[in-house]
Structures are given as structure tokens and as C-alpha cells.
PDB file of N, CA and C in Angstrom:
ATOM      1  N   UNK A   1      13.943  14.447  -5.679  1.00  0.00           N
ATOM      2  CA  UNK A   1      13.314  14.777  -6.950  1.00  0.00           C
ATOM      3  C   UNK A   1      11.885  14.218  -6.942  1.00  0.00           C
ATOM      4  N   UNK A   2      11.108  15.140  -7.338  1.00  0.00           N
ATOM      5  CA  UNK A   2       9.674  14.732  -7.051  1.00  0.00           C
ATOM      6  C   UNK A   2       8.938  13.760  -8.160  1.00  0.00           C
ATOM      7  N   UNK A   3      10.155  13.695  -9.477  1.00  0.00           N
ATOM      8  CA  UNK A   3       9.426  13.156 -10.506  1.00  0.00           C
ATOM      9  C   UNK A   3       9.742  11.532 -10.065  1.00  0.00           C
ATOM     10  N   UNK A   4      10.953  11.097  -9.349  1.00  0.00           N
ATOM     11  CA  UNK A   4      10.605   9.787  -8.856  1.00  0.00           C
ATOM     12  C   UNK A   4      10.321   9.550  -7.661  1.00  0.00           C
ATOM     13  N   UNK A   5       9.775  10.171  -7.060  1.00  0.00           N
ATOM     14  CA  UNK A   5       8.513  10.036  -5.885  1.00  0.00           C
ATOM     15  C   UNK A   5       7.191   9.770  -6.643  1.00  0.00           C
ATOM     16  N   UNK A   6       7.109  10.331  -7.388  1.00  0.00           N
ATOM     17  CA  UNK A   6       5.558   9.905  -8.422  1.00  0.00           C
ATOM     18  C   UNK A   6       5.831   8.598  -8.938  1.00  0.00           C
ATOM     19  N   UNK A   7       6.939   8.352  -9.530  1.00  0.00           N
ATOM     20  CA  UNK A   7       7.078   7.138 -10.652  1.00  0.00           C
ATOM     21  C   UNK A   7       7.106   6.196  -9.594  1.00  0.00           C
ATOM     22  N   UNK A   8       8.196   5.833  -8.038  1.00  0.00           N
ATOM     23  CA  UNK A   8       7.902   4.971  -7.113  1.00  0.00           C
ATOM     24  C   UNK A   8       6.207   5.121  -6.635  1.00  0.00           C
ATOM     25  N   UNK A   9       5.611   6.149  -6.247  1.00  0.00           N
ATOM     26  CA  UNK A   9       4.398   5.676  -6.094  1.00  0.00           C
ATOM     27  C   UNK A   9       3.034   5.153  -7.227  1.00  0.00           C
ATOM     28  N   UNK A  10       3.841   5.025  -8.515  1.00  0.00           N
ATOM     29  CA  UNK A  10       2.861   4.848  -9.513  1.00  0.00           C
ATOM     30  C   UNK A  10       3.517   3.304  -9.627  1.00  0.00           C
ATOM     31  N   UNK A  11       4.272   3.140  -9.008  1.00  0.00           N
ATOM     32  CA  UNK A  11       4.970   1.639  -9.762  1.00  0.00           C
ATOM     33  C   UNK A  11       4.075   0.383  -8.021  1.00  0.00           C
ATOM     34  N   UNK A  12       4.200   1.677  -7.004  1.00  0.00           N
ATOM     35  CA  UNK A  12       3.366   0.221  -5.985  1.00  0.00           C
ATOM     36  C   UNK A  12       2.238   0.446  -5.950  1.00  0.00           C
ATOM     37  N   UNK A  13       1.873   1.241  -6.283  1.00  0.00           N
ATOM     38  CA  UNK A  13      -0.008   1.727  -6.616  1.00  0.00           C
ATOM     39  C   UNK A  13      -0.587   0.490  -7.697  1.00  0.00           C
ATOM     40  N   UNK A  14       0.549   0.342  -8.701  1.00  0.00           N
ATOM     41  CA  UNK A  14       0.371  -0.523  -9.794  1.00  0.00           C
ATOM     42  C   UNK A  14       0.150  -2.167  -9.135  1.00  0.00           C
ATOM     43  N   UNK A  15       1.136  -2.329  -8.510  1.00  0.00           N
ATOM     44  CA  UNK A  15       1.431  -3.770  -8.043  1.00  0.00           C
ATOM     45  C   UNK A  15      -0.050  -3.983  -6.426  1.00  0.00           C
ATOM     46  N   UNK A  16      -0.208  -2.806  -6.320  1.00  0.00           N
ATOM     47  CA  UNK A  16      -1.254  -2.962  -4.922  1.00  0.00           C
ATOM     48  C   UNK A  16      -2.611  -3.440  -6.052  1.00  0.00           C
ATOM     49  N   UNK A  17      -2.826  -2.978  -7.053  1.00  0.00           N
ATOM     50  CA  UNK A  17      -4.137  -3.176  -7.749  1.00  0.00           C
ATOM     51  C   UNK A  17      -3.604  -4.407  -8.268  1.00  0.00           C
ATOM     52  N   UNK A  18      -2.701  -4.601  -8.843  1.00  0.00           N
ATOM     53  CA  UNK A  18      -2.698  -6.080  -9.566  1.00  0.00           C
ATOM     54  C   UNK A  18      -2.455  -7.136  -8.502  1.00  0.00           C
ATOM     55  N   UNK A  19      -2.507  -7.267  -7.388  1.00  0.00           N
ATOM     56  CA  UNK A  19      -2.132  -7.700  -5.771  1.00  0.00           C
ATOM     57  C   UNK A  19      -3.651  -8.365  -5.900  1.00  0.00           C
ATOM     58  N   UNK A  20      -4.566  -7.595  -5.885  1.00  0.00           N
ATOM     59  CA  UNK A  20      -6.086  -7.606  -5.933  1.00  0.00           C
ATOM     60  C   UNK A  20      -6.322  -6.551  -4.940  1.00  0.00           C
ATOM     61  N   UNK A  21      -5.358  -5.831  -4.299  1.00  0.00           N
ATOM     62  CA  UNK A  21      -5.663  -4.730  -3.228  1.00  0.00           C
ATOM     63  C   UNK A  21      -6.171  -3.437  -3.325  1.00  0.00           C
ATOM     64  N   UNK A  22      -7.123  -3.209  -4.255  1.00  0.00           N
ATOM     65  CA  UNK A  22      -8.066  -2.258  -5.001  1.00  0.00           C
ATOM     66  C   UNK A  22      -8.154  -1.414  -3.658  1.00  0.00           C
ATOM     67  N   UNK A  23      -8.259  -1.388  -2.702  1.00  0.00           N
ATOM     68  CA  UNK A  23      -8.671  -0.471  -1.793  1.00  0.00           C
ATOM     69  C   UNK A  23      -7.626   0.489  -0.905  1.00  0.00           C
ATOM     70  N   UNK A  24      -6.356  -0.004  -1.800  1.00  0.00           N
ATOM     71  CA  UNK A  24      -5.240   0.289  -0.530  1.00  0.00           C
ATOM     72  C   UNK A  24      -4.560   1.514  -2.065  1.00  0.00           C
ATOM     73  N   UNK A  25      -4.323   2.837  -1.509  1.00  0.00           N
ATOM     74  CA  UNK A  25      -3.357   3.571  -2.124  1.00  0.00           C
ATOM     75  C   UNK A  25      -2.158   3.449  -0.928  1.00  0.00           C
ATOM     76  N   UNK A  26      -1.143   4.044  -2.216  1.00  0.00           N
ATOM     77  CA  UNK A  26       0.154   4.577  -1.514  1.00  0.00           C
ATOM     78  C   UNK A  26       0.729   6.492  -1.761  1.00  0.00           C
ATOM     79  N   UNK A  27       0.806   6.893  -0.944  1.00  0.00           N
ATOM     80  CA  UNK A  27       2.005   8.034  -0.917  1.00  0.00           C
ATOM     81  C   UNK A  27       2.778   8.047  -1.019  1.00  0.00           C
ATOM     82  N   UNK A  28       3.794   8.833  -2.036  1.00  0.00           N
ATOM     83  CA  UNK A  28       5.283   8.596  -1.759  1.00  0.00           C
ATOM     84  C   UNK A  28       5.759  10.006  -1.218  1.00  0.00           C
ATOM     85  N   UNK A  29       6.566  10.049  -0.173  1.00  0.00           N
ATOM     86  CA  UNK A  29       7.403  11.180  -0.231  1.00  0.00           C
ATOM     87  C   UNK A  29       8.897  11.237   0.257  1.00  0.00           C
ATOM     88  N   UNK A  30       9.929  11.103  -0.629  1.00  0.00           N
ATOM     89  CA  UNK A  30      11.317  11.085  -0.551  1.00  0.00           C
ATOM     90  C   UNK A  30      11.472   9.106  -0.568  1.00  0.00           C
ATOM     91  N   UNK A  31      12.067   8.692   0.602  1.00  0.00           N
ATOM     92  CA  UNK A  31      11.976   7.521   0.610  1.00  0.00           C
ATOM     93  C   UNK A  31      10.896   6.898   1.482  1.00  0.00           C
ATOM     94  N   UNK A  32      10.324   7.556   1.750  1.00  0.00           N
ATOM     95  CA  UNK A  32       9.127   6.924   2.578  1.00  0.00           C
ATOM     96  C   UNK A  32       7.676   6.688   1.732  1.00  0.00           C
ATOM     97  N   UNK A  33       7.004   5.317   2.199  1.00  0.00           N
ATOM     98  CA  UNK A  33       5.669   5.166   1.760  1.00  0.00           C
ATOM     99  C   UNK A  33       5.008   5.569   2.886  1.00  0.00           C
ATOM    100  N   UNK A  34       3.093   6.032   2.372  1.00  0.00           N
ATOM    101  CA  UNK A  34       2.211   6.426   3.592  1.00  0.00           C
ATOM    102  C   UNK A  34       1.511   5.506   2.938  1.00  0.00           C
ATOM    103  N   UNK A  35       0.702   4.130   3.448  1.00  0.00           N
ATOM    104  CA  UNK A  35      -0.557   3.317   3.116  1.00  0.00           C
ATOM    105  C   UNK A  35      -1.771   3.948   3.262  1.00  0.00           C
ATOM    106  N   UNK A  36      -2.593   3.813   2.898  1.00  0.00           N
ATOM    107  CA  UNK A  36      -3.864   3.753   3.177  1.00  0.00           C
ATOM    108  C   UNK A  36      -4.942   3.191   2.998  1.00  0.00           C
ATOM    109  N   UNK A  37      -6.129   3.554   2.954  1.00  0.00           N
ATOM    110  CA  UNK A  37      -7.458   2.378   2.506  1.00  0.00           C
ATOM    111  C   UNK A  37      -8.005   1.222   3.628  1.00  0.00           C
ATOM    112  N   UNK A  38      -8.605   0.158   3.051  1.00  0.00           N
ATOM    113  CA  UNK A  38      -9.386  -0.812   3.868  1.00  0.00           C
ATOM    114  C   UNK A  38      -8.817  -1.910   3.204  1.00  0.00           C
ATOM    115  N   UNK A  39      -9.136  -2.949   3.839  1.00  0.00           N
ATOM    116  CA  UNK A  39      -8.471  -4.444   3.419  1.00  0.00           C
ATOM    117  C   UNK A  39      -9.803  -5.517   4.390  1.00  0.00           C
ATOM    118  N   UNK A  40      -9.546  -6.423   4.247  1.00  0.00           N
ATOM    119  CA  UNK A  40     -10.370  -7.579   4.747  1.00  0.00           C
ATOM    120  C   UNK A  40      -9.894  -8.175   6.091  1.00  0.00           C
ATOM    121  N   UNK A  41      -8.595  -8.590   5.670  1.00  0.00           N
ATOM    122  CA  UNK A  41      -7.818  -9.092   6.948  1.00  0.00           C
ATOM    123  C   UNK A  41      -6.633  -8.621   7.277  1.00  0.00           C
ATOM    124  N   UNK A  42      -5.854  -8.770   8.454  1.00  0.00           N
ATOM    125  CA  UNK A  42      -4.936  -8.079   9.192  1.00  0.00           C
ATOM    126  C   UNK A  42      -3.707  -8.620   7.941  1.00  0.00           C
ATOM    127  N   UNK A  43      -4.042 -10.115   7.335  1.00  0.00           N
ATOM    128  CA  UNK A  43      -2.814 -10.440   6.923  1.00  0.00           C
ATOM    129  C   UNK A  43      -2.578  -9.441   5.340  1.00  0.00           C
ATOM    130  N   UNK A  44      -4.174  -9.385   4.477  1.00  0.00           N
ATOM    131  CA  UNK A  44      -3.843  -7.985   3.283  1.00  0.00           C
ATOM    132  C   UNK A  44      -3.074  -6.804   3.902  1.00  0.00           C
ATOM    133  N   UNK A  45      -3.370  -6.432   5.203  1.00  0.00           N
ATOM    134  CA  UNK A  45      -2.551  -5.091   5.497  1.00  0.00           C
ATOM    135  C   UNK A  45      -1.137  -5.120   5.743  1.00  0.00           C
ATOM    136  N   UNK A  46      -1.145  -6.516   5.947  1.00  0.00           N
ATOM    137  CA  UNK A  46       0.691  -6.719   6.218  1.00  0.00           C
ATOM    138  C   UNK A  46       0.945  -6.923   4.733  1.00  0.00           C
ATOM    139  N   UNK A  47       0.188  -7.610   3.873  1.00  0.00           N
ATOM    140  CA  UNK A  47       0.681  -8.166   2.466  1.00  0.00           C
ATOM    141  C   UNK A  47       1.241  -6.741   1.570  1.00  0.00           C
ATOM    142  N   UNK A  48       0.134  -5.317   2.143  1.00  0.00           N
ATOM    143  CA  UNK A  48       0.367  -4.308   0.993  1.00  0.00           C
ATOM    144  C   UNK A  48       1.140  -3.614   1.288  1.00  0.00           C
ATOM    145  N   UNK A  49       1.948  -3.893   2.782  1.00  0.00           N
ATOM    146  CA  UNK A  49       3.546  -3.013   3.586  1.00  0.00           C
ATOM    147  C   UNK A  49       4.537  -3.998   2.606  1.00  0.00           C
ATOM    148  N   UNK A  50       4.055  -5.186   2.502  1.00  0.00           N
ATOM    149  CA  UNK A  50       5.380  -5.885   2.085  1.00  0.00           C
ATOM    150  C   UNK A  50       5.496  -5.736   0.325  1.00  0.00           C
ATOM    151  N   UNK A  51       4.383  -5.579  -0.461  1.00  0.00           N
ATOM    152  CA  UNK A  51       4.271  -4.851  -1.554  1.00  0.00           C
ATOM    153  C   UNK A  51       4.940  -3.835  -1.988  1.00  0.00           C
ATOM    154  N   UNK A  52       5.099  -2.937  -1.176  1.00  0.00           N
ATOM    155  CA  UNK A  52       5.123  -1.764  -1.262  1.00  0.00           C
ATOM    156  C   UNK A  52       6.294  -1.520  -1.496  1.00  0.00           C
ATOM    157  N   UNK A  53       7.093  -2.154  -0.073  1.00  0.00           N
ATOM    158  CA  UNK A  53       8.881  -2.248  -0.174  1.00  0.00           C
ATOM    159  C   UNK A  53       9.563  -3.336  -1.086  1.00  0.00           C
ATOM    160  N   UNK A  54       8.555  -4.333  -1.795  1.00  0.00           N
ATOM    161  CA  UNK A  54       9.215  -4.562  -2.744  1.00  0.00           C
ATOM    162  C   UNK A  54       8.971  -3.948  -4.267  1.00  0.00           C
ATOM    163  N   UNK A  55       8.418  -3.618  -4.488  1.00  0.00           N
ATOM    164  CA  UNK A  55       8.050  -2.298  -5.393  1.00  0.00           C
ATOM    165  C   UNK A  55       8.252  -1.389  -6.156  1.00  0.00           C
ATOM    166  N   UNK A  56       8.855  -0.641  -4.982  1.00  0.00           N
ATOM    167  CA  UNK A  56       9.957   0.270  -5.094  1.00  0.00           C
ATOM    168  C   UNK A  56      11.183   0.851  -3.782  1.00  0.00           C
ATOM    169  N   UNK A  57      11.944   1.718  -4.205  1.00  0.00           N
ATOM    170  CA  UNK A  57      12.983   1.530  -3.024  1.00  0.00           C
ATOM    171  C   UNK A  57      12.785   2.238  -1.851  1.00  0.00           C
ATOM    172  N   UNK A  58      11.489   2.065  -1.142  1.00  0.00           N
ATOM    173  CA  UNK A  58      10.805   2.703   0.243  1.00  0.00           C
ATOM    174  C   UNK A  58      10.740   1.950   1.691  1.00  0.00           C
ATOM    175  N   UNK A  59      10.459   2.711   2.269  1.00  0.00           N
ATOM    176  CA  UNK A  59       9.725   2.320   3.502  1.00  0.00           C
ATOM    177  C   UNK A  59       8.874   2.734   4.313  1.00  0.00           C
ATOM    178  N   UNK A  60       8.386   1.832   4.584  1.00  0.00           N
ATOM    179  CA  UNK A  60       6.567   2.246   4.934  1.00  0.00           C
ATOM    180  C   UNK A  60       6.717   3.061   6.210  1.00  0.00           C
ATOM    181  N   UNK A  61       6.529   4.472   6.059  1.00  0.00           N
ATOM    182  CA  UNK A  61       6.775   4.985   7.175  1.00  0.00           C
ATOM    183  C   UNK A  61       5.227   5.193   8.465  1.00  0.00           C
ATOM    184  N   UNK A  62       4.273   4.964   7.278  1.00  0.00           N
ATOM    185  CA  UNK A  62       2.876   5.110   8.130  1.00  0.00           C
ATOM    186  C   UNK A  62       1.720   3.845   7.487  1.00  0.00           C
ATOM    187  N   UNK A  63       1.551   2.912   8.103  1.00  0.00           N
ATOM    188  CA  UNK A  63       0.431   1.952   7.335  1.00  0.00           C
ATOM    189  C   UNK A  63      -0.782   2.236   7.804  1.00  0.00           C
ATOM    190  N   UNK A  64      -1.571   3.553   7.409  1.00  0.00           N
ATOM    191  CA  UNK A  64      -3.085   3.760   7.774  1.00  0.00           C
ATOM    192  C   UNK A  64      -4.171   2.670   7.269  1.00  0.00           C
ATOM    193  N   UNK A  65      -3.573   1.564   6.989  1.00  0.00           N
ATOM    194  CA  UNK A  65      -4.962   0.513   6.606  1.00  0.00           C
ATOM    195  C   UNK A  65      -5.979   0.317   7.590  1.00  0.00           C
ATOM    196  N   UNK A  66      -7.024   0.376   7.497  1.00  0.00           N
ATOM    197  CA  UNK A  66      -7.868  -0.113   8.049  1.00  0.00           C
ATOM    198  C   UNK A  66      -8.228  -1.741   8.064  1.00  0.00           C
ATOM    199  N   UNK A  67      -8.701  -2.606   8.755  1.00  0.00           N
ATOM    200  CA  UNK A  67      -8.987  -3.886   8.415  1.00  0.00           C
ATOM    201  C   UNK A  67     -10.757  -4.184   8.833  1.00  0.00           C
ATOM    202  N   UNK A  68     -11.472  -3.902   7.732  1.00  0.00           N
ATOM    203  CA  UNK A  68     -12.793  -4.265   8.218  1.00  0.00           C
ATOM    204  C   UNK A  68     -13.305  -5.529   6.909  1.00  0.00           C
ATOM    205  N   UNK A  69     -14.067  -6.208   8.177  1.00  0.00           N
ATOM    206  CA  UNK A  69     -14.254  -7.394   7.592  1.00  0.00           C
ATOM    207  C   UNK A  69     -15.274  -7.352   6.971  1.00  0.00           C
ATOM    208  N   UNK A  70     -16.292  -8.521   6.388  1.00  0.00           N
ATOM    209  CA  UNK A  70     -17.417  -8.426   6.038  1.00  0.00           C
ATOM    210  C   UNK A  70     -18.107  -8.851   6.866  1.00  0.00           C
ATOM    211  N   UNK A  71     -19.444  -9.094   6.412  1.00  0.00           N
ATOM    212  CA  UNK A  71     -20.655  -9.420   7.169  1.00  0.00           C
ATOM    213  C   UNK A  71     -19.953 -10.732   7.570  1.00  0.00           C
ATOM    214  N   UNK A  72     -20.114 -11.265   9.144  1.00  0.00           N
ATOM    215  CA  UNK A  72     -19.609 -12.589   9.191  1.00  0.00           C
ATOM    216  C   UNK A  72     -17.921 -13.019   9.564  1.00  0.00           C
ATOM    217  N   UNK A  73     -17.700 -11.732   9.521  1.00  0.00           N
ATOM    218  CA  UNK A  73     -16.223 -11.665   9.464  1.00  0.00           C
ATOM    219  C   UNK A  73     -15.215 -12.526   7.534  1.00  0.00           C
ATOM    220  N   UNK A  74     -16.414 -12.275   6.692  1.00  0.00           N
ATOM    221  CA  UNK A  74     -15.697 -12.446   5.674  1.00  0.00           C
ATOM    222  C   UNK A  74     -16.158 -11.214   4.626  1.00  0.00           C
TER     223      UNK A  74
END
């Protein structure tokens, strides 16, 4: 049912922004999440897989994060 594929991806979309992970969306389709976006460090991109599956009842089937740092590596 597609209406809770929306509501799971509106419920870790929710928790990725209140995370502070403004840059990372999610996909939902069936039981699978798709990540995406940029993050700072390798450990935000693991933080917004583990978000995600607690969240709602998914699994991260693709984590397209990117990890780019800043100037300096911060």
C-alpha cells in the first residue's frame, strides 16, 4: 500500500531533519529505504542508515550518501 510507504518515509525524513541531517532524504518503497544526500562524516552516513531503521519498519536497501567534508576536512 502506497499510502504507508509515504507515511514510513515521512516519519524518517522527519527524524533525519530533527537528527540535524538536513541534507540526507529518504525513499520508501515497500519495505525498503533508498538514502540519499551529503553528510560531513562517514560516521552521519552510518548515523542516517541507523535512523532510518529505527524510524520506521525498513531496510536500507541503497545508502547513496555522499560524505564530503569541509574546507579542512571539517
Amino acid at each position: 500500500d502506497t499510502s504507508v510507504w509515504a507515511q514510513n518515509e515521512a516519519l524518517i525524513n522527519q527524524r533525519l531533519q530533527a537528527e540535524g541531517l538536513t541534507g540526507v532524504t529518504a525513499k520508501v518503497i515497500g519495505d525498503g529505504a533508498y538514502l540519499d544526500g551529503t553528510v560531513k562524516t562517514k560516521l552521519d552516513r552510518d548515523r542516517a542508515a541507523t535512523i532510518a531503521v529505527m524510524a520506521a519498519p525498513v531496510k536500507v536497501r541503497t545508502n547513496l550518501i555522499r560524505v564530503e567534508p569541509g574546507v579542512f576536512g571539517f
